[in-house]
Protein backbone atom coordinates (compact mmCIF):
# COMPACT_ATOMS: atom_id res chain seq x y z
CA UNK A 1 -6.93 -42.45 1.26
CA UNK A 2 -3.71 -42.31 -0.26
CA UNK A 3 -4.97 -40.12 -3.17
CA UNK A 4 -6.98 -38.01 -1.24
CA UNK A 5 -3.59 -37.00 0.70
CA UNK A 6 -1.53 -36.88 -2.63
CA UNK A 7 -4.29 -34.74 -3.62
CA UNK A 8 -4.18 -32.22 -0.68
CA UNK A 9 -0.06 -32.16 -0.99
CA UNK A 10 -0.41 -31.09 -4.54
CA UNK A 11 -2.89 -28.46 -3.58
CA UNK A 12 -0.85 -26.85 -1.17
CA UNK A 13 2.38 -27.03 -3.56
CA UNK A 14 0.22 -25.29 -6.33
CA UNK A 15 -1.50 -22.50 -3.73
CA UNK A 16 2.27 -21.92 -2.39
CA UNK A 17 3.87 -21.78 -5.68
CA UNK A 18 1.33 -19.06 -7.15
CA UNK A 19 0.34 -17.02 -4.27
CA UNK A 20 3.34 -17.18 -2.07
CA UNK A 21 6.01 -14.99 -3.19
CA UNK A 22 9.35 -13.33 -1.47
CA UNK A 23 7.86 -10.61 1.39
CA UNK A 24 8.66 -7.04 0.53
CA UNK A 25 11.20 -5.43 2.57
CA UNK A 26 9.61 -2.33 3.76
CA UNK A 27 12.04 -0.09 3.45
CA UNK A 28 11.47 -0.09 -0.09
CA UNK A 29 8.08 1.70 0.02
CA UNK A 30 9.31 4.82 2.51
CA UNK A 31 9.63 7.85 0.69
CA UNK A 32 6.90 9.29 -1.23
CA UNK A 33 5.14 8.39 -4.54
CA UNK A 34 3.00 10.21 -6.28
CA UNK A 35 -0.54 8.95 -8.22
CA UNK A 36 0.16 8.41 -11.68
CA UNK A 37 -3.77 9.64 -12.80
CA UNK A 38 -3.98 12.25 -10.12
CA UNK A 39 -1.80 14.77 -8.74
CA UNK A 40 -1.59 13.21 -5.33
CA UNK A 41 1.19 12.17 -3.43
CA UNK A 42 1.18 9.28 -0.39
CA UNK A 43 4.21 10.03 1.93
CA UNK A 44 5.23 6.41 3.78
CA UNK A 45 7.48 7.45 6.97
CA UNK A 46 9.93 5.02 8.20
CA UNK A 47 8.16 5.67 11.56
CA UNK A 48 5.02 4.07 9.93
CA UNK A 49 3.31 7.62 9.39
CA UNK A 50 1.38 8.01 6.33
CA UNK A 51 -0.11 11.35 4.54
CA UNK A 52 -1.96 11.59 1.56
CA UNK A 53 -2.00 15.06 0.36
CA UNK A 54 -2.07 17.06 -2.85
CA UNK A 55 0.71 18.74 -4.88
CA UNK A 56 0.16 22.24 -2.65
CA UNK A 57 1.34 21.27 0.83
CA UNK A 58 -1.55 24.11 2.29
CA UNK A 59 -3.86 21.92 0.51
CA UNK A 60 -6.75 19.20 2.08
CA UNK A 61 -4.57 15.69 3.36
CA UNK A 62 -5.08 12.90 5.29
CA UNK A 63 -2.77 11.67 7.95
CA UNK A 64 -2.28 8.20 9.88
CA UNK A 65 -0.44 5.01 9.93
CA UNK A 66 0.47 2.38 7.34
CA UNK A 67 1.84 -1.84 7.89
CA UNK A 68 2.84 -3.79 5.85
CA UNK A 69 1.26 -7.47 5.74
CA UNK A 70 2.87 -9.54 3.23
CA UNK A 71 1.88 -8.05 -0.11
CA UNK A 72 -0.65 -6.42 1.37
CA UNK A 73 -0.17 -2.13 2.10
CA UNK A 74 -2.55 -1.26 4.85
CA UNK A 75 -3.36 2.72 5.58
CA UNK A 76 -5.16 4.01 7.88
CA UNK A 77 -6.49 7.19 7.90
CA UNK A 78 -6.96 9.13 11.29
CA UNK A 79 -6.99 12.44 10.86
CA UNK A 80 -8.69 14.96 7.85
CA UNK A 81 -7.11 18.22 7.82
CA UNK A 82 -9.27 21.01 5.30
CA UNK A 83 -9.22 24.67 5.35
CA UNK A 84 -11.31 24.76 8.39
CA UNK A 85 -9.36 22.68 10.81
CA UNK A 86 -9.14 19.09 11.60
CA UNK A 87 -11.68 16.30 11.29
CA UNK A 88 -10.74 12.81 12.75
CA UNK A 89 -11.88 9.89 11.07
CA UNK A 90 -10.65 6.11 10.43
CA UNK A 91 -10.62 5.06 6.81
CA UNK A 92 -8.58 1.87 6.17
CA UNK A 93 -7.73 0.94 2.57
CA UNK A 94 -6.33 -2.83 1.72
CA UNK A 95 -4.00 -2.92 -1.10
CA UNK A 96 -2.40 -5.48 -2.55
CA UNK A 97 1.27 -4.63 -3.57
CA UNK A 98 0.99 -5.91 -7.34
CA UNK A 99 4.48 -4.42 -8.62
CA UNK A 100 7.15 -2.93 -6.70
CA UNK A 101 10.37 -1.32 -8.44
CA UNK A 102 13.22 1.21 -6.97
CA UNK A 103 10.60 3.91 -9.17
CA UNK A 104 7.13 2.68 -10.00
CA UNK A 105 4.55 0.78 -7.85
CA UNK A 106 1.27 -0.88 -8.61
CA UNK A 107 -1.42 -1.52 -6.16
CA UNK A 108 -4.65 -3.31 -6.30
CA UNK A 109 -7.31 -2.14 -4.18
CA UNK A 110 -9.55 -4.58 -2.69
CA UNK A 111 -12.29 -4.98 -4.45
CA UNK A 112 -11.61 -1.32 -5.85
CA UNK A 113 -9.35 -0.01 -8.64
CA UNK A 114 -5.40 -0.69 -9.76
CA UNK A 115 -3.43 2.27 -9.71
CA UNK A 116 0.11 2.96 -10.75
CA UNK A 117 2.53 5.39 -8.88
CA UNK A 118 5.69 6.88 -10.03
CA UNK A 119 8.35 7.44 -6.84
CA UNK A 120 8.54 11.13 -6.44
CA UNK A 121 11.57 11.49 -3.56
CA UNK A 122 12.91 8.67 -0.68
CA UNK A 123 13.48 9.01 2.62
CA UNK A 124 16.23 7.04 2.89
């Protein structure tokens, strides 16, 4: 019995040790960062607005809300608007904030791809 619980303590020490870490302030992901591969830019309000557009502002974006859970950046898309109007949708995507500097961030879809984006302005 007594190994079965020294067991289970060491389990938990291990599990917190490599996947807790210090939460992310979220004032460190407003502003907007810009798709490393791609020449699109996600704009994170400090009134939790998201948009996901490309480099020409009269271009196709996406607008709706982000959170922050832990390590994990959570968007969710609500409205489409394209050169013909405004489609609404909902399209969630579940990152996983891998790296997080004052210039550069790294998230892991999941399930999906990693990408990297370079800070482009702040809001701050």
């Amino acid at each position: 019995m007594k190994k079965g619980i020294a067991v289970s303590v060491l389990l938990s020490a291990l599990v917190c040790i490599c996947g807790c870490g210090k939460p992310i302030d979220e004032s460190r992901l407003i502003g907007a960062w810009q798709f490393n591969a791609q020449r699109t830019i996600m704009e994170l309000e400090t009134n939790h607005a998201y948009t996901l557009k490309g480099e020409n502002d009269n271009g196709p974006a996406t607008l709706g809300e982000w959170r922050l859970q832990g390590h994990r950046l959570i968007t969710i898309g609500q409205i489409a608007k394209v050169s013909s109007g405004s489609i609404r949708i909902h399209q969630t995507n579940d990152s996983r904030i891998k790296e997080l500097t004052e210039s550069r961030m790294v998230l892991k879809n999941w399930g999906g791809p990693t990408y990297a984006l370079t800070r482009v302005s702040t809001s701050r």
